[in-house]
N, C-alpha and C. Protein backbone atom coordinates (compact mmCIF):
# COMPACT_ATOMS: atom_id res chain seq x y z
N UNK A 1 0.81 -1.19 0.00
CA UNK A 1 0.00 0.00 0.00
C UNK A 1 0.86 1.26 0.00
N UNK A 2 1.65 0.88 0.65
CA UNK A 2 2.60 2.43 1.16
C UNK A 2 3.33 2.74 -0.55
N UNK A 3 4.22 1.89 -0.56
CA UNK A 3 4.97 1.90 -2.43
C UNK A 3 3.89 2.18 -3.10
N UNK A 4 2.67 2.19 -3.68
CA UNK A 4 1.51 2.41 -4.46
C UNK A 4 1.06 3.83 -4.57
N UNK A 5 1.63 4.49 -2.85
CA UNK A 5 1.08 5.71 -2.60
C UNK A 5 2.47 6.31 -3.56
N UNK A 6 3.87 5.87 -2.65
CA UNK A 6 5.25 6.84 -3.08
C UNK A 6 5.09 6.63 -4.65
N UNK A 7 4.51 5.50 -5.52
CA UNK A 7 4.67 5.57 -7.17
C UNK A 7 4.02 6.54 -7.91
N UNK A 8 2.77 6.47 -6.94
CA UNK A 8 1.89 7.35 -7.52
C UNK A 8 2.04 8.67 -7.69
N UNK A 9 2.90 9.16 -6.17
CA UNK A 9 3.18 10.34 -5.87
C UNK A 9 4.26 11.24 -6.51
N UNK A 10 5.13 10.08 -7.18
CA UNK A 10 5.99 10.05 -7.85
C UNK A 10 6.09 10.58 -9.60
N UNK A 11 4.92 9.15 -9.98
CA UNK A 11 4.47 9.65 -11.12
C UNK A 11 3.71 11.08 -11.50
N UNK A 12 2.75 11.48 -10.17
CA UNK A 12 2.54 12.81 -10.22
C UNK A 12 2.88 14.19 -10.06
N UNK A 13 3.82 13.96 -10.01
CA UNK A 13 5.55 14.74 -9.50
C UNK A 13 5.78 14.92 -10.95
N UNK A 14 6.34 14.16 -11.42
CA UNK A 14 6.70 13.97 -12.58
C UNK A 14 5.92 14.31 -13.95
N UNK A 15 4.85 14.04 -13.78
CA UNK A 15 3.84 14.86 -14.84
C UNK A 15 3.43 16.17 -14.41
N UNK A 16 3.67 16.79 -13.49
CA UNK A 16 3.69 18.04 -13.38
C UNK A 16 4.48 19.12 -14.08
N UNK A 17 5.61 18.47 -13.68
CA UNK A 17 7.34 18.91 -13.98
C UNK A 17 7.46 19.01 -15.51
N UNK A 18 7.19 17.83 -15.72
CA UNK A 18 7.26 17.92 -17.02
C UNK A 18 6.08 18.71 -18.04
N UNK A 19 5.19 19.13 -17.44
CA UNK A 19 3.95 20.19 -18.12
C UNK A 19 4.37 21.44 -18.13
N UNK A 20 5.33 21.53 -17.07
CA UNK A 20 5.79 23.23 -16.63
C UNK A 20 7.02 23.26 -17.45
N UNK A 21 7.85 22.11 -17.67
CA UNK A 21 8.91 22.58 -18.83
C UNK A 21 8.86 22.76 -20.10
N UNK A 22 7.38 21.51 -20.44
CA UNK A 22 7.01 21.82 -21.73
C UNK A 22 6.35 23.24 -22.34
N UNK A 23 5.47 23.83 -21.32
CA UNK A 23 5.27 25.37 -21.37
C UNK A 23 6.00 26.21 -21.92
N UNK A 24 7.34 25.93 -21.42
CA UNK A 24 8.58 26.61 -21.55
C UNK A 24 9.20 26.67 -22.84
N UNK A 25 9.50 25.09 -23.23
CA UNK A 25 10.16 25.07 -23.98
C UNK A 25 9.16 25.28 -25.39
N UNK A 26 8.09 24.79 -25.73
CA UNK A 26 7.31 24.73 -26.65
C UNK A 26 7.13 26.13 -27.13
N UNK A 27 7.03 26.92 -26.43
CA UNK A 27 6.86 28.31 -26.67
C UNK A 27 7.54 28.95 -27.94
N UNK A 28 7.13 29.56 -28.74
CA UNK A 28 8.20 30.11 -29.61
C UNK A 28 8.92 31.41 -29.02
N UNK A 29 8.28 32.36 -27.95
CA UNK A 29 9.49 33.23 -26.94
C UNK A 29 9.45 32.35 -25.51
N UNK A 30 9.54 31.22 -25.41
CA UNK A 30 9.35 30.47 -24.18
C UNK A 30 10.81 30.73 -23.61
N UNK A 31 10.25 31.29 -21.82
CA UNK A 31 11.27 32.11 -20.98
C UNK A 31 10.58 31.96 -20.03
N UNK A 32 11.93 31.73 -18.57
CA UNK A 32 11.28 31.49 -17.11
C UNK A 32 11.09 32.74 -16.46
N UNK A 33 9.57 33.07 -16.45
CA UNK A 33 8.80 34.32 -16.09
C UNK A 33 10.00 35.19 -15.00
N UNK A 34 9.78 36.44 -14.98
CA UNK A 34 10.66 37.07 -14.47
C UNK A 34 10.67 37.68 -13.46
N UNK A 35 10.92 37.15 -12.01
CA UNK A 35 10.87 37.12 -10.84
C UNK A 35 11.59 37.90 -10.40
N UNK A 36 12.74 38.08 -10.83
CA UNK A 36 13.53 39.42 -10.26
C UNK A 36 12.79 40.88 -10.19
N UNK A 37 12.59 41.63 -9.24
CA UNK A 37 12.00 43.23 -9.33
C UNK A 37 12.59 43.74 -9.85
N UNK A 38 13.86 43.87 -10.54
CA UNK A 38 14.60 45.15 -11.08
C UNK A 38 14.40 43.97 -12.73
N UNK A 39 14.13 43.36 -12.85
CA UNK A 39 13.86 42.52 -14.47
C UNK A 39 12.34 43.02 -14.91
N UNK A 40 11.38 42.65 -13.65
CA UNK A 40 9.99 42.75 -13.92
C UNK A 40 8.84 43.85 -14.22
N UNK A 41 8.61 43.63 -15.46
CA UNK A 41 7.99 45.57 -15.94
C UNK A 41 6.73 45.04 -15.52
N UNK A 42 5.91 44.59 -15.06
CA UNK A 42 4.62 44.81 -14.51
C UNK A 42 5.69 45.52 -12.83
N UNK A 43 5.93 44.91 -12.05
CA UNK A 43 6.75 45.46 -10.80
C UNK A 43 7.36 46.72 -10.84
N UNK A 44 7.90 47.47 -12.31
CA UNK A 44 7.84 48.35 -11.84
C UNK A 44 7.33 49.83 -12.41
N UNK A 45 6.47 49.11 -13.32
CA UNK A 45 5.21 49.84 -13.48
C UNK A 45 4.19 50.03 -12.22
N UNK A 46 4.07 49.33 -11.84
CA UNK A 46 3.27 49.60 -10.10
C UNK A 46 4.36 50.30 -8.83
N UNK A 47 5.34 50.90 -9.56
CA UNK A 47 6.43 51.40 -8.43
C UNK A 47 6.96 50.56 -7.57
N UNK A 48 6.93 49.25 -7.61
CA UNK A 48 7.62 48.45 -6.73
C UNK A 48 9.07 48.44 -7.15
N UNK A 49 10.20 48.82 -6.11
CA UNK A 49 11.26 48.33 -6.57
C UNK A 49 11.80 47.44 -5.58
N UNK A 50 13.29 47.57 -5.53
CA UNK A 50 14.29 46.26 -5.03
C UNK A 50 14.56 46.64 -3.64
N UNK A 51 13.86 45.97 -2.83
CA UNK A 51 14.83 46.42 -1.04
C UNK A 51 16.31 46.42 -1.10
N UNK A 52 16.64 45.75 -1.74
CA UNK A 52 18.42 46.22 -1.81
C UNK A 52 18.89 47.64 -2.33
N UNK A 53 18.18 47.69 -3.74
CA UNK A 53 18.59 48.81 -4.05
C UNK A 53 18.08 49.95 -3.09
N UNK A 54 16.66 50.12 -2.74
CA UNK A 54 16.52 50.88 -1.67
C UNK A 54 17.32 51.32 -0.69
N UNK A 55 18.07 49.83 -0.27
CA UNK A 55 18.82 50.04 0.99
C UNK A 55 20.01 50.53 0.73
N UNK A 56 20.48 50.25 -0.18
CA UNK A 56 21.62 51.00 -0.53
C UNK A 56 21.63 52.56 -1.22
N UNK A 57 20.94 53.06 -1.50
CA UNK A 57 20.22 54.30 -1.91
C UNK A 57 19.71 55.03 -0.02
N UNK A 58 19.26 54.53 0.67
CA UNK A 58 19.30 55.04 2.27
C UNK A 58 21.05 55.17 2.64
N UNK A 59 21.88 54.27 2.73
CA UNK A 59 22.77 53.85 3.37
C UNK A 59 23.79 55.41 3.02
N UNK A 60 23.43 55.61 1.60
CA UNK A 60 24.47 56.93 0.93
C UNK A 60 23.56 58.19 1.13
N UNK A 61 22.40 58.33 1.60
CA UNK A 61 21.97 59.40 2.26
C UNK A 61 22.56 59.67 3.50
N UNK A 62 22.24 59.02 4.72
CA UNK A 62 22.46 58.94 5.70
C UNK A 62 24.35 58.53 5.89
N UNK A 63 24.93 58.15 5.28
CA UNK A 63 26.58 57.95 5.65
C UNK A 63 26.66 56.26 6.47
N UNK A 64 28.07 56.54 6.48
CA UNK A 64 28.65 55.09 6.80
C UNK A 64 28.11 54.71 8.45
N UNK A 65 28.17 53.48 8.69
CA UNK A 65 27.67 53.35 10.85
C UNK A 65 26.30 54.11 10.95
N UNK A 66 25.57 54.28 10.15
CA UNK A 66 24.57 54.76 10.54
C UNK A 66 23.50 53.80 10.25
N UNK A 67 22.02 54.09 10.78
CA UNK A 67 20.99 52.94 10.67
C UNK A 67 19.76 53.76 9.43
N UNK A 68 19.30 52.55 8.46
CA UNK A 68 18.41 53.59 7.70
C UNK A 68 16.83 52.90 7.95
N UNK A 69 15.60 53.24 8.18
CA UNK A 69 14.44 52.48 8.42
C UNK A 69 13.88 53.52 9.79
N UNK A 70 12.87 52.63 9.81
CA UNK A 70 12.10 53.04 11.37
C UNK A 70 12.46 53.52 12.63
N UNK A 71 12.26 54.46 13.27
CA UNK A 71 13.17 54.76 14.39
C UNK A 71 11.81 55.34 15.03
C-alpha cells in the first residue's frame, strides 16, 4: 500500500514537472517568467522596486555606521 502511494506520488511529480517545462520550452518566446523586481515591468510599473537597491540608496543618504528604516 505504502509503495503504491510513493509511485503514484511520484508519477505525479513527474507529470507536473514535465507540463511546466514543456510550457517553456514549446513556446516560440518560451522564458522562465521574471521574478527578479529590477527585471519585472509589470513590478515596476506599479512602483515596486528592489529592497536592496533601496537600501543601498538610504545607506548613501544617511553615511557610513549609521541605521536607515524606522526609528
Amino acid at each position: 500500500m505504502f509503495l503504491k502511494l510513493v509511485i503514484l506520488s511520484l508519477l505525479l511529480l513527474t507529470f507536473s514537472i514535465l507540463a511546466m517545462a514543456s510550457g517553456i520550452l514549446l513556446k516560440s518566446n518560451g522564458r522562465f517568467p521574471a521574478i527578479s523586481i529590477g527585471k519585472n515591468r509589470e513590478m515596476k510599473r506599479r512602483g515596486i522596486t528592489c529592497p536592496r537597491h533601496d537600501e543601498l540608496i538610504c545607506h548613501r543618504r544617511t553615511g557610513k555606521g549609521k541605521t536607515c528604516g524606522c526609528q
